[in-house]
N, C-alpha and C. Protein backbone atom coordinates (compact mmCIF):
# COMPACT_ATOMS: atom_id res chain seq x y z
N UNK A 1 11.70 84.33 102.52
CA UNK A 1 12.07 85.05 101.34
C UNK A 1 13.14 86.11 101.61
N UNK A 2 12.82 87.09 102.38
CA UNK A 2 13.96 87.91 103.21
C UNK A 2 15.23 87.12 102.86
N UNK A 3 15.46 86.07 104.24
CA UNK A 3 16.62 85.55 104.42
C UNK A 3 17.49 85.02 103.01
N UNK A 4 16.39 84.54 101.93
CA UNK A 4 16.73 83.93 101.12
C UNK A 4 17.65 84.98 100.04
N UNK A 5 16.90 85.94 100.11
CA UNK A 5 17.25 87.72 99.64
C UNK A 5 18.62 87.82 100.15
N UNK A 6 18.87 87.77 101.12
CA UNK A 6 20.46 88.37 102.17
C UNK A 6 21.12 87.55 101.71
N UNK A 7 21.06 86.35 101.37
CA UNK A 7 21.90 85.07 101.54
C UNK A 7 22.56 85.22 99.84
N UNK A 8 21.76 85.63 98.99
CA UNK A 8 21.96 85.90 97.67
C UNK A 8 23.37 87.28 97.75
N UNK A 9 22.79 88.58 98.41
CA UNK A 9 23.38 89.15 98.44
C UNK A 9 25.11 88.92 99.31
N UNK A 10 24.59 88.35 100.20
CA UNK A 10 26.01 87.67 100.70
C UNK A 10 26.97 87.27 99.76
N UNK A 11 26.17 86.07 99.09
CA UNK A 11 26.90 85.26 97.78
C UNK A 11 27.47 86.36 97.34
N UNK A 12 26.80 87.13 96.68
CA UNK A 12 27.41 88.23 95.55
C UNK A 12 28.68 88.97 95.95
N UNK A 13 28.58 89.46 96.87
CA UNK A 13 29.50 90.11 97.92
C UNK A 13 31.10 89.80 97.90
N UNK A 14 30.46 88.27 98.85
CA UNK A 14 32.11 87.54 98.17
C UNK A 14 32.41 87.00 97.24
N UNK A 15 32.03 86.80 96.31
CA UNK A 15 32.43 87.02 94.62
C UNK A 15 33.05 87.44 94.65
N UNK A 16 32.98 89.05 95.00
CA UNK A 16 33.71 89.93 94.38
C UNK A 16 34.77 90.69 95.40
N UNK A 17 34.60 90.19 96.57
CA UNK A 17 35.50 90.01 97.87
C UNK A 17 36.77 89.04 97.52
N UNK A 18 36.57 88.12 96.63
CA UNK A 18 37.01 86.50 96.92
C UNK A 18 38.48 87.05 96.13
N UNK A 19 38.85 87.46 95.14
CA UNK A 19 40.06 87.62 94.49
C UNK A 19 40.78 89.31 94.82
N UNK A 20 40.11 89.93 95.73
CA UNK A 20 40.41 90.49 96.73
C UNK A 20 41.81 90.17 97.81
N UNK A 21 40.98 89.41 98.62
CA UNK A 21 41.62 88.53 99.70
C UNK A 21 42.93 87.44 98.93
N UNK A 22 41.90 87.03 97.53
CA UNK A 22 43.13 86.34 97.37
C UNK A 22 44.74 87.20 96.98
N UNK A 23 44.49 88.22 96.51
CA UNK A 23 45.48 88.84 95.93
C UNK A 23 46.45 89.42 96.43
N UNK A 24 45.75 89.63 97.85
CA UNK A 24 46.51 90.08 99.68
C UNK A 24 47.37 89.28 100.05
N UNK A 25 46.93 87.75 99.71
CA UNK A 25 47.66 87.28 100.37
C UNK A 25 48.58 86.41 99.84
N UNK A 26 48.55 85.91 98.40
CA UNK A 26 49.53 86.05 97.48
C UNK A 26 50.27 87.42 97.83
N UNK A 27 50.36 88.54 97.42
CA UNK A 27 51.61 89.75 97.87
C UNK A 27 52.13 88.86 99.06
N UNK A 28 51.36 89.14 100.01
CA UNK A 28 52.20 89.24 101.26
C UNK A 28 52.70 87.71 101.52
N UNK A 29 52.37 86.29 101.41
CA UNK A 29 53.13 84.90 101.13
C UNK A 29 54.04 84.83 100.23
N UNK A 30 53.79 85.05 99.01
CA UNK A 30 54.55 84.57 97.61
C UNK A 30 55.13 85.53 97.18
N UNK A 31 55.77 85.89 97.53
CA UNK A 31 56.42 86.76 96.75
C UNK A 31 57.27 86.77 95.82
N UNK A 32 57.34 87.09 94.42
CA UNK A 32 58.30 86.63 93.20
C UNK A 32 59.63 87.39 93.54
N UNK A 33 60.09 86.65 92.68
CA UNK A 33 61.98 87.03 92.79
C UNK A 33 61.76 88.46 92.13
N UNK A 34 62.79 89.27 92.54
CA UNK A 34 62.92 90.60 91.66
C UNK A 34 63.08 90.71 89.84
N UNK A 35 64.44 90.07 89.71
CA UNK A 35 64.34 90.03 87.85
C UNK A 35 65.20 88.66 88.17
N UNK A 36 64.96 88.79 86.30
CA UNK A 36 66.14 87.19 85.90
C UNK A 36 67.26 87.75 85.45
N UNK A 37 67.52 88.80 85.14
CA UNK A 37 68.84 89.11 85.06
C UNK A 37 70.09 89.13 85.96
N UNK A 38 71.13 88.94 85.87
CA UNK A 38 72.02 89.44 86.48
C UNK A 38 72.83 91.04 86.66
N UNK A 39 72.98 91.11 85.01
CA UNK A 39 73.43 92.44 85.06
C UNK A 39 72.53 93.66 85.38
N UNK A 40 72.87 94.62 85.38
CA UNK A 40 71.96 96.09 86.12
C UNK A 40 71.53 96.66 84.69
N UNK A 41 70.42 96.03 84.67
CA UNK A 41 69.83 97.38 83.81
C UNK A 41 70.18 98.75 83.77
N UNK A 42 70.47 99.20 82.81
CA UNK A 42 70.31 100.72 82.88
C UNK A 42 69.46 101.51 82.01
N UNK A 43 68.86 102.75 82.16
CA UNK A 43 67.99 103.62 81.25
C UNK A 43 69.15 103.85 80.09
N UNK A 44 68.45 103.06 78.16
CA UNK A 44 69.24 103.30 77.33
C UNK A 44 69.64 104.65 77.06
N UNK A 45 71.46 105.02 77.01
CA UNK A 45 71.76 106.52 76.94
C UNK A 45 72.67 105.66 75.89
N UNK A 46 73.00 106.85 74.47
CA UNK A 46 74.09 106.83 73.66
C UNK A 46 75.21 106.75 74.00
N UNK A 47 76.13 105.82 73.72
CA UNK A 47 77.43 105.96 73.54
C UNK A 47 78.01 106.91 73.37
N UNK A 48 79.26 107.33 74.17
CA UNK A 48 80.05 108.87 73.76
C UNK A 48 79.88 108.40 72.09
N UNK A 49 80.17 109.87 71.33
CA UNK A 49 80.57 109.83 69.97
C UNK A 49 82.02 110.68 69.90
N UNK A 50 82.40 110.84 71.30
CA UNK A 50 83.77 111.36 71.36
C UNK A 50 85.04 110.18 70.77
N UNK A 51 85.96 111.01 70.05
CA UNK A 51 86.91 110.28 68.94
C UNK A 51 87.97 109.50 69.83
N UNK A 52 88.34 108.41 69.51
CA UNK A 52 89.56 107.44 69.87
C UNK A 52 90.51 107.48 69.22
N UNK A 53 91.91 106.93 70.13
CA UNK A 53 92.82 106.32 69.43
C UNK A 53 93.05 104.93 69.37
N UNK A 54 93.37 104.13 68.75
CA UNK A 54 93.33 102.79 68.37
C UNK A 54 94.70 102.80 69.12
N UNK A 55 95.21 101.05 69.99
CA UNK A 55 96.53 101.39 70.48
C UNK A 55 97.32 100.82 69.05
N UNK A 56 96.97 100.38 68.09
CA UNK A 56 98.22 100.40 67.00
C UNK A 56 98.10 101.57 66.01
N UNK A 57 97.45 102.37 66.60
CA UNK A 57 97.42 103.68 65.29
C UNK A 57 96.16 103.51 64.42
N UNK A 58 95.33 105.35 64.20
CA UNK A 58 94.19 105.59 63.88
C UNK A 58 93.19 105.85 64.75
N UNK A 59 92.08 106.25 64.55
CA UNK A 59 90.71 107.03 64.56
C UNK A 59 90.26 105.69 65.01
N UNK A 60 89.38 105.70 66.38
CA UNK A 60 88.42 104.71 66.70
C UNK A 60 87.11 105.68 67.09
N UNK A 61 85.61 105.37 66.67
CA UNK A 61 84.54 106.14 66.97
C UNK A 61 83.94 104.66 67.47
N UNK A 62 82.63 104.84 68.61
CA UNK A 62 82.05 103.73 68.64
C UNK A 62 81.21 103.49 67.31
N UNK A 63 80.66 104.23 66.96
CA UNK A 63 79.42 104.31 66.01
C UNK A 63 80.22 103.24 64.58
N UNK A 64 81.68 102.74 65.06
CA UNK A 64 82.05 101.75 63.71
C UNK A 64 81.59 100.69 64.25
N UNK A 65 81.10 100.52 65.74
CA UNK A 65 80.90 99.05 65.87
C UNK A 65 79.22 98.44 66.14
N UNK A 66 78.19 99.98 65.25
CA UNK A 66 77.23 100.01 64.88
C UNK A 66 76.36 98.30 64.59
N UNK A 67 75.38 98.21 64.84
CA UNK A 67 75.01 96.78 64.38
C UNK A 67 75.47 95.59 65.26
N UNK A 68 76.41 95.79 66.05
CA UNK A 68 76.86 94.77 67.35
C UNK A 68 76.83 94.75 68.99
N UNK A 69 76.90 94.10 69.45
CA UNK A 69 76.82 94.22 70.82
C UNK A 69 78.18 94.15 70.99
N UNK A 70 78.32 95.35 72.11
CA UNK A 70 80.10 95.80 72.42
C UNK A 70 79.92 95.96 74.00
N UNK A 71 80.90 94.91 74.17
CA UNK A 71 81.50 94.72 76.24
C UNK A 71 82.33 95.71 76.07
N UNK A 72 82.75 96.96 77.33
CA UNK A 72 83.24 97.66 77.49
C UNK A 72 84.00 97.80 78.34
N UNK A 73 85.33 97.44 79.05
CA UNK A 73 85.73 97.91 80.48
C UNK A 73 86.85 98.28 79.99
N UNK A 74 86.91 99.25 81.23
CA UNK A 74 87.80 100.36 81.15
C UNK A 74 89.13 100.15 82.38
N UNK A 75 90.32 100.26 82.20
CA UNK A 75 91.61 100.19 83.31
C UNK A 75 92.55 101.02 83.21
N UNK A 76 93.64 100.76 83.45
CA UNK A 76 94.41 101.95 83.23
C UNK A 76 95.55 101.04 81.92
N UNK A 77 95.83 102.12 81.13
CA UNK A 77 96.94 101.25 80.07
C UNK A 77 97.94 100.06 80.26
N UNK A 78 98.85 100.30 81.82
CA UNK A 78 99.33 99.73 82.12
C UNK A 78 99.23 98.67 82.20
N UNK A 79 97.98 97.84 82.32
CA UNK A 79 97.30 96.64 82.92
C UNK A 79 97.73 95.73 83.78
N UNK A 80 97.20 96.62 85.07
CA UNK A 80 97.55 95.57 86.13
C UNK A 80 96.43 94.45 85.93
N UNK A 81 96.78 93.61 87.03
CA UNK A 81 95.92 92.17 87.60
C UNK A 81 94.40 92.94 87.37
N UNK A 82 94.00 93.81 87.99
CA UNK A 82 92.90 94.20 87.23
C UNK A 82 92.25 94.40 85.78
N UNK A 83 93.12 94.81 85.09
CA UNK A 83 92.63 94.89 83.45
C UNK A 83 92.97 94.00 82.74
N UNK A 84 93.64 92.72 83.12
CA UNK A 84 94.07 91.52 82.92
C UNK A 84 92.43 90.39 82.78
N UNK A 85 92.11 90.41 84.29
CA UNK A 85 91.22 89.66 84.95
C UNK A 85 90.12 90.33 83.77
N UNK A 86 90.17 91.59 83.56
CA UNK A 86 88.91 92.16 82.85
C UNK A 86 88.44 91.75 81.24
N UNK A 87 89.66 91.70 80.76
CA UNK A 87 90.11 91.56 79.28
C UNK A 87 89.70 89.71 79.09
N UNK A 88 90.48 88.93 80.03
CA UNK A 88 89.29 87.61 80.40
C UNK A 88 88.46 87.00 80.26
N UNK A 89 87.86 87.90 81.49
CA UNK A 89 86.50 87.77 81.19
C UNK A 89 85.65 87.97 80.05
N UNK A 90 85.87 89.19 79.50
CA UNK A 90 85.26 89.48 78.77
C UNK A 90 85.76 88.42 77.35
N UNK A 91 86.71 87.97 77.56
CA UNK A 91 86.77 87.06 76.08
C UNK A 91 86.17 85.44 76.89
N UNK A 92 86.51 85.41 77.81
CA UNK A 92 85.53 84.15 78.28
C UNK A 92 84.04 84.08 77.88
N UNK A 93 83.69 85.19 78.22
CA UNK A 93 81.84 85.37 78.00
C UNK A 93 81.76 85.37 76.62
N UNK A 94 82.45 85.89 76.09
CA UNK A 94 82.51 86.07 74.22
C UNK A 94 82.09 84.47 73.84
N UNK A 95 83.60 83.82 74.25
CA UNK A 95 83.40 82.48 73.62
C UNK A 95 82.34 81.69 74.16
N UNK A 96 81.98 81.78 75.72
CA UNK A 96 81.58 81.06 76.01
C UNK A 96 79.79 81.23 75.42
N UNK A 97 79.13 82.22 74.89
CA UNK A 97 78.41 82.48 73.73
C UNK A 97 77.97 81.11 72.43
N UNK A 98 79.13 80.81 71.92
CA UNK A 98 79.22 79.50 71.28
C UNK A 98 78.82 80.62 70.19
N UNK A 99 77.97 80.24 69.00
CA UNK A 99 78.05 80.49 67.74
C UNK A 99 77.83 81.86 67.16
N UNK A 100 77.11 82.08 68.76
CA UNK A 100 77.02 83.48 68.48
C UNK A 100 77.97 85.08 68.82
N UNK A 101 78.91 84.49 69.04
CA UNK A 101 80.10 84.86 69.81
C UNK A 101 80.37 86.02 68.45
N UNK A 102 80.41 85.86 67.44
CA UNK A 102 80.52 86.86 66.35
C UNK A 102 79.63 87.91 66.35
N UNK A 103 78.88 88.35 66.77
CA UNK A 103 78.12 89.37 67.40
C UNK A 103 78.39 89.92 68.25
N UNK A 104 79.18 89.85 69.32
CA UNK A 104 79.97 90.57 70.51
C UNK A 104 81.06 91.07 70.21
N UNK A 105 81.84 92.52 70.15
CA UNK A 105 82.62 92.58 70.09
C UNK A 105 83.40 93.37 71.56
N UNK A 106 84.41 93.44 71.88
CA UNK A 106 85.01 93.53 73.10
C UNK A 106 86.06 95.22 73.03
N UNK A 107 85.87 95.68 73.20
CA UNK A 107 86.49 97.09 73.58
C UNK A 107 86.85 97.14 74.86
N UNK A 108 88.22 97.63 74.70
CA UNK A 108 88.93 98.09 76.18
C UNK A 108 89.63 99.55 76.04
N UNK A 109 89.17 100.56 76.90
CA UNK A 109 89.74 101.92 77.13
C UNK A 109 90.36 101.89 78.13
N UNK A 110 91.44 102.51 77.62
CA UNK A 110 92.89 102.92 79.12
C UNK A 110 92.89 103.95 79.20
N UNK A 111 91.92 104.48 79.90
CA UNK A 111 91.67 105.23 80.59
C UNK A 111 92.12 106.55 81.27
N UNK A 112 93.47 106.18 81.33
CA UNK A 112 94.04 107.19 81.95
C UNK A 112 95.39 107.43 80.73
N UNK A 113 95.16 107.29 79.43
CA UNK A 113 95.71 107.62 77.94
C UNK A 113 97.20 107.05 77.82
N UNK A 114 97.13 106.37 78.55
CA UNK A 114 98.33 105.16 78.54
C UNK A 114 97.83 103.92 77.87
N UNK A 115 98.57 103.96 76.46
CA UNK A 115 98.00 103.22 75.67
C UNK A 115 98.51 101.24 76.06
N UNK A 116 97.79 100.65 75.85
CA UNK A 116 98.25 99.11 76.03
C UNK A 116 98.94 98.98 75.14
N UNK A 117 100.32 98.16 76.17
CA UNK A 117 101.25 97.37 75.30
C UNK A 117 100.96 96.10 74.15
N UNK A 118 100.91 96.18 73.25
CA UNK A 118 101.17 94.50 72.41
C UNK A 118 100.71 93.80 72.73
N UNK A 119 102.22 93.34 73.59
CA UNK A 119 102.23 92.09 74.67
C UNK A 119 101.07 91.64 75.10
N UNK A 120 100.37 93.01 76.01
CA UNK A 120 99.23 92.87 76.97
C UNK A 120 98.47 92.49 75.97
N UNK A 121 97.93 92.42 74.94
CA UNK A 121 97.00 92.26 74.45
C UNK A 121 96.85 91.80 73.56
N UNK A 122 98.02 90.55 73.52
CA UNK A 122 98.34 89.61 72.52
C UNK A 122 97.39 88.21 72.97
N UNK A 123 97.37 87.96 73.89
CA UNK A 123 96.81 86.80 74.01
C UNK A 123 94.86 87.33 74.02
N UNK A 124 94.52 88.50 73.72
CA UNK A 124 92.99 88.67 73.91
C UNK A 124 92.44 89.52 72.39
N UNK A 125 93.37 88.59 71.12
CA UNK A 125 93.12 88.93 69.82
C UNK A 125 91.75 89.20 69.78
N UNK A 126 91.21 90.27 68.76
CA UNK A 126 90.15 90.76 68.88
C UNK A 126 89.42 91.68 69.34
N UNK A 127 89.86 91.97 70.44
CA UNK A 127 89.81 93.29 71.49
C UNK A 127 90.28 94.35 71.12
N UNK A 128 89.53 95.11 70.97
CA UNK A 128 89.47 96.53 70.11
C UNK A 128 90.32 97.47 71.57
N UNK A 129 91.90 97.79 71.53
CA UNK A 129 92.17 98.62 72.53
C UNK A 129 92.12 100.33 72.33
N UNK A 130 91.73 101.37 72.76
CA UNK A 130 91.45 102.63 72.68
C UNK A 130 92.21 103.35 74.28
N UNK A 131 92.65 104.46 73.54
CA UNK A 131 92.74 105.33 74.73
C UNK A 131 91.91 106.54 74.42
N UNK A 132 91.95 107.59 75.10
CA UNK A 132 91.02 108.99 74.76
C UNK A 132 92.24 109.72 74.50
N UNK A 133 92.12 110.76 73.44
CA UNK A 133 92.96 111.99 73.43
C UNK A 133 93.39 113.05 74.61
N UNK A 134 94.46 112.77 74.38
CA UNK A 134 94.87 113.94 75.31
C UNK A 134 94.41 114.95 75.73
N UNK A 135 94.76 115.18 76.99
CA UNK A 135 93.90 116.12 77.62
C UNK A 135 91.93 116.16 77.43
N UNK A 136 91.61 114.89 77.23
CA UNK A 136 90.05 115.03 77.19
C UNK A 136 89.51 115.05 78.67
N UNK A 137 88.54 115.13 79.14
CA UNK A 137 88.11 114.42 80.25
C UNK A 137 86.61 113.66 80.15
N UNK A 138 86.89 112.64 80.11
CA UNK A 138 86.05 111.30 80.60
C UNK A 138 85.14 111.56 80.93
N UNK A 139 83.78 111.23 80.52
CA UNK A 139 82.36 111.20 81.67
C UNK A 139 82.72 110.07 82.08
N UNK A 140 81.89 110.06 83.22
CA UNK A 140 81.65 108.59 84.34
C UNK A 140 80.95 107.97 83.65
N UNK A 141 81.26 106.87 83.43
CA UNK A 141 80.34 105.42 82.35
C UNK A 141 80.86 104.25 81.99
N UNK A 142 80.69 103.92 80.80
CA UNK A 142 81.54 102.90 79.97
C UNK A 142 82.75 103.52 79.91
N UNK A 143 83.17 104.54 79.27
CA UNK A 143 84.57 104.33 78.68
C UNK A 143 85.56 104.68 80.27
N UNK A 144 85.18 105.06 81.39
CA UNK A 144 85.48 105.64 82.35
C UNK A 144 85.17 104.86 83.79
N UNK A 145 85.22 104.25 83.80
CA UNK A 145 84.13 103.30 85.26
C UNK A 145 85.07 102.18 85.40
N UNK A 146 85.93 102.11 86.65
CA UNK A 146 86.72 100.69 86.49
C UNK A 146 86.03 99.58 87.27
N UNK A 147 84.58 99.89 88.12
CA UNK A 147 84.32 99.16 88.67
C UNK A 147 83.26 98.18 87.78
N UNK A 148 82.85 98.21 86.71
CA UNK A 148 82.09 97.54 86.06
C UNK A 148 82.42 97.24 84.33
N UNK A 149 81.51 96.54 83.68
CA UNK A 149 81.91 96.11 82.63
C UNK A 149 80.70 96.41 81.74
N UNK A 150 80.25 96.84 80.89
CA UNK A 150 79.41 97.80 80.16
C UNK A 150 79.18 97.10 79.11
N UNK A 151 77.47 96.84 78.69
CA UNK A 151 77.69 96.30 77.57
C UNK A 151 76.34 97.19 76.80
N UNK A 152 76.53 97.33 75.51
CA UNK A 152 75.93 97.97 74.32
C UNK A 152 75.63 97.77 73.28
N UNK A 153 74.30 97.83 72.92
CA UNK A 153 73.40 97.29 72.37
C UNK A 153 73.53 97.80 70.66
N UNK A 154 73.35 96.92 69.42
CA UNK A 154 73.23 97.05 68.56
C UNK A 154 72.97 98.90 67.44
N UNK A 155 71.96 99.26 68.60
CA UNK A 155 71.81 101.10 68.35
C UNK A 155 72.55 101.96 68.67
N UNK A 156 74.01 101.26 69.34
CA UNK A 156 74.98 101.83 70.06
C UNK A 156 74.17 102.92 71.53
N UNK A 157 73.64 101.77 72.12
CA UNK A 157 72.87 102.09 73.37
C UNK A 157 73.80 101.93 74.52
N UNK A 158 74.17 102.02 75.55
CA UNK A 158 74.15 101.45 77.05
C UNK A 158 73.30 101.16 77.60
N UNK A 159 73.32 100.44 77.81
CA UNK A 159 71.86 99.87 78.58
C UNK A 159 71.84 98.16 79.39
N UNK A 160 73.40 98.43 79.67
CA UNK A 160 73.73 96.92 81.18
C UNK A 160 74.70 97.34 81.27
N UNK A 161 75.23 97.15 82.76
CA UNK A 161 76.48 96.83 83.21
C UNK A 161 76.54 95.46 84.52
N UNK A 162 77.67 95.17 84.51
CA UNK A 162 78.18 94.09 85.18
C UNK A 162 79.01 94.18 86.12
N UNK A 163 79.09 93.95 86.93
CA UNK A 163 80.72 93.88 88.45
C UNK A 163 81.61 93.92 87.42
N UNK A 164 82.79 94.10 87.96
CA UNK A 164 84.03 94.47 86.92
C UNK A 164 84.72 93.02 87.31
N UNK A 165 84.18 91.94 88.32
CA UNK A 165 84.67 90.94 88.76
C UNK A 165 83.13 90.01 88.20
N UNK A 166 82.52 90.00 87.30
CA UNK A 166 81.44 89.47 87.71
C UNK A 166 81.59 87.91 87.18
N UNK A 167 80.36 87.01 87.65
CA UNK A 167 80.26 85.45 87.17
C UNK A 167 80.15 85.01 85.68
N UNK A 168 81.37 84.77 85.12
CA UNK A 168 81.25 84.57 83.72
C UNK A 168 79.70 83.70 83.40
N UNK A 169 79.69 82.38 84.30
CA UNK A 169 78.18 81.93 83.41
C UNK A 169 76.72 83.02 83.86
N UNK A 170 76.75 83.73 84.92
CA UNK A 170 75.87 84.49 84.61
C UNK A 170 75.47 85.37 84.11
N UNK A 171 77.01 86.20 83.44
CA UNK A 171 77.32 87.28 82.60
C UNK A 171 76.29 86.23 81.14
N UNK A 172 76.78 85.24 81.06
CA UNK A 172 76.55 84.22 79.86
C UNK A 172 75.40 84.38 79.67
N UNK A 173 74.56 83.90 80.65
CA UNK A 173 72.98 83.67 80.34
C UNK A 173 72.21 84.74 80.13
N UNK A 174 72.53 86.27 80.69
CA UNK A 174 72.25 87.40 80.08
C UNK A 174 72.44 87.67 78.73
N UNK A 175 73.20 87.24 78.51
CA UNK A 175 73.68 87.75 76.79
C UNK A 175 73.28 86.74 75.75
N UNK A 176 73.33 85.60 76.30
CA UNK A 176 72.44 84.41 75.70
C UNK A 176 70.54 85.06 75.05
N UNK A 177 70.35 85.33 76.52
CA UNK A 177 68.59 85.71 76.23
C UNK A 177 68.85 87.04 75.92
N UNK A 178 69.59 88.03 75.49
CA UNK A 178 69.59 89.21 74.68
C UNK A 178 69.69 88.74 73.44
N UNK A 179 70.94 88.22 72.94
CA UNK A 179 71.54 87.35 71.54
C UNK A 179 70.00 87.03 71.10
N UNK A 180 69.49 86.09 71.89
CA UNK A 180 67.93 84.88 71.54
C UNK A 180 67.20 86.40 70.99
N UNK A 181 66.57 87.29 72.26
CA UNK A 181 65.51 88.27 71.74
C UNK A 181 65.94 89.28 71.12
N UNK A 182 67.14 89.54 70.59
CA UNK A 182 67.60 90.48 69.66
C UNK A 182 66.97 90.10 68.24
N UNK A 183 66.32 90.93 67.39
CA UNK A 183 65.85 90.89 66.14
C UNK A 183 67.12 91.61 65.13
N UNK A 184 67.88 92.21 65.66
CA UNK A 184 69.35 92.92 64.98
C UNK A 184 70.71 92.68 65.81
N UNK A 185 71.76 92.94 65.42
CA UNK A 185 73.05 92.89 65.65
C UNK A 185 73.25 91.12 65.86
């Protein structure tokens, strides 16, 4: 009877031992991938509400492009091979979107208040170009950051950025499953 007693309690024991051990060693074998995203999350912060200039003339605020998701990168007016490659991309990922591509809109700041030529920004119709007023100074972010590409959420949030070189289809599939679980913009 004893033994029969211990043997019970044993049982019980590892019961509750058993998903213990298992859970140890799942962590330490299996370990899951970090995220499915590509781009970097960021903690949502507001968009400057500091005022623009449009490069064909007028007042640009972000808060007009309220209700949409807005790609952001920033170069210098001039547009070298860098703000070229940027402007691109960012209309690559647009289209490559497919129907939902009307929900993205594309903003580019020159940064250093050298407004974009025409020319430059004839072939990337659509692209909202801005410089900052004179003599402002820039926070470090979206409108200011040449190493990445910024994108903003319907509440006029920040809350992703991207390599300023990054993989158009993986830029894609991020914005795909935002587009999908977005209930607005």
């Amino acid at each position: 009877m004893i033994a029969n007693a211990r043997l019970k309690l044993v049982v019980i024991m590892a019961l509750f031992a058993l998903p213990i051990a298992a859970s140890l060693v799942t962590y330490h074998f299996f370990r899951p991938e970090a995220t499915g995203n590509y781009g970097e999350l960021l903690a949502p912060a507001p968009i400057t509400t500091a005022q623009f200039r449009r490069t064909g003339g007028g007042a640009f605020r972000f808060g007009e492009l309220r209700g949409r998701w807005v790609l952001i990168a920033s170069d210098s007016g001039a547009c070298p091979e860098s703000c070229v490659a940027k402007l691109t991309l960012m209309r690559q990922v647009r289209l490559m979107v497919g129907r939902n591509a009307g929900r993205i809109e594309r903003v580019f700041v020159a940064d250093d208040t050298v407004a974009l030529a025409a020319e430059a920004l004839a072939p990337f119709e659509g692209t909202v170009a801005i410089t900052p007023p004179t003599g402002t100074a820039l926070p470090i972010a979206p409108v200011n950051d040449r190493a990445h590409l910024y994108l903003v959420d319907p509440l006029g949030n920040v809350m992703m950025r991207f390599p300023a070189s990054a993989e158009p289809r993986r830029m894609q599939k991020d914005l795909e499953r935002l587009l999908k679980a977005s209930q607005i913009g």
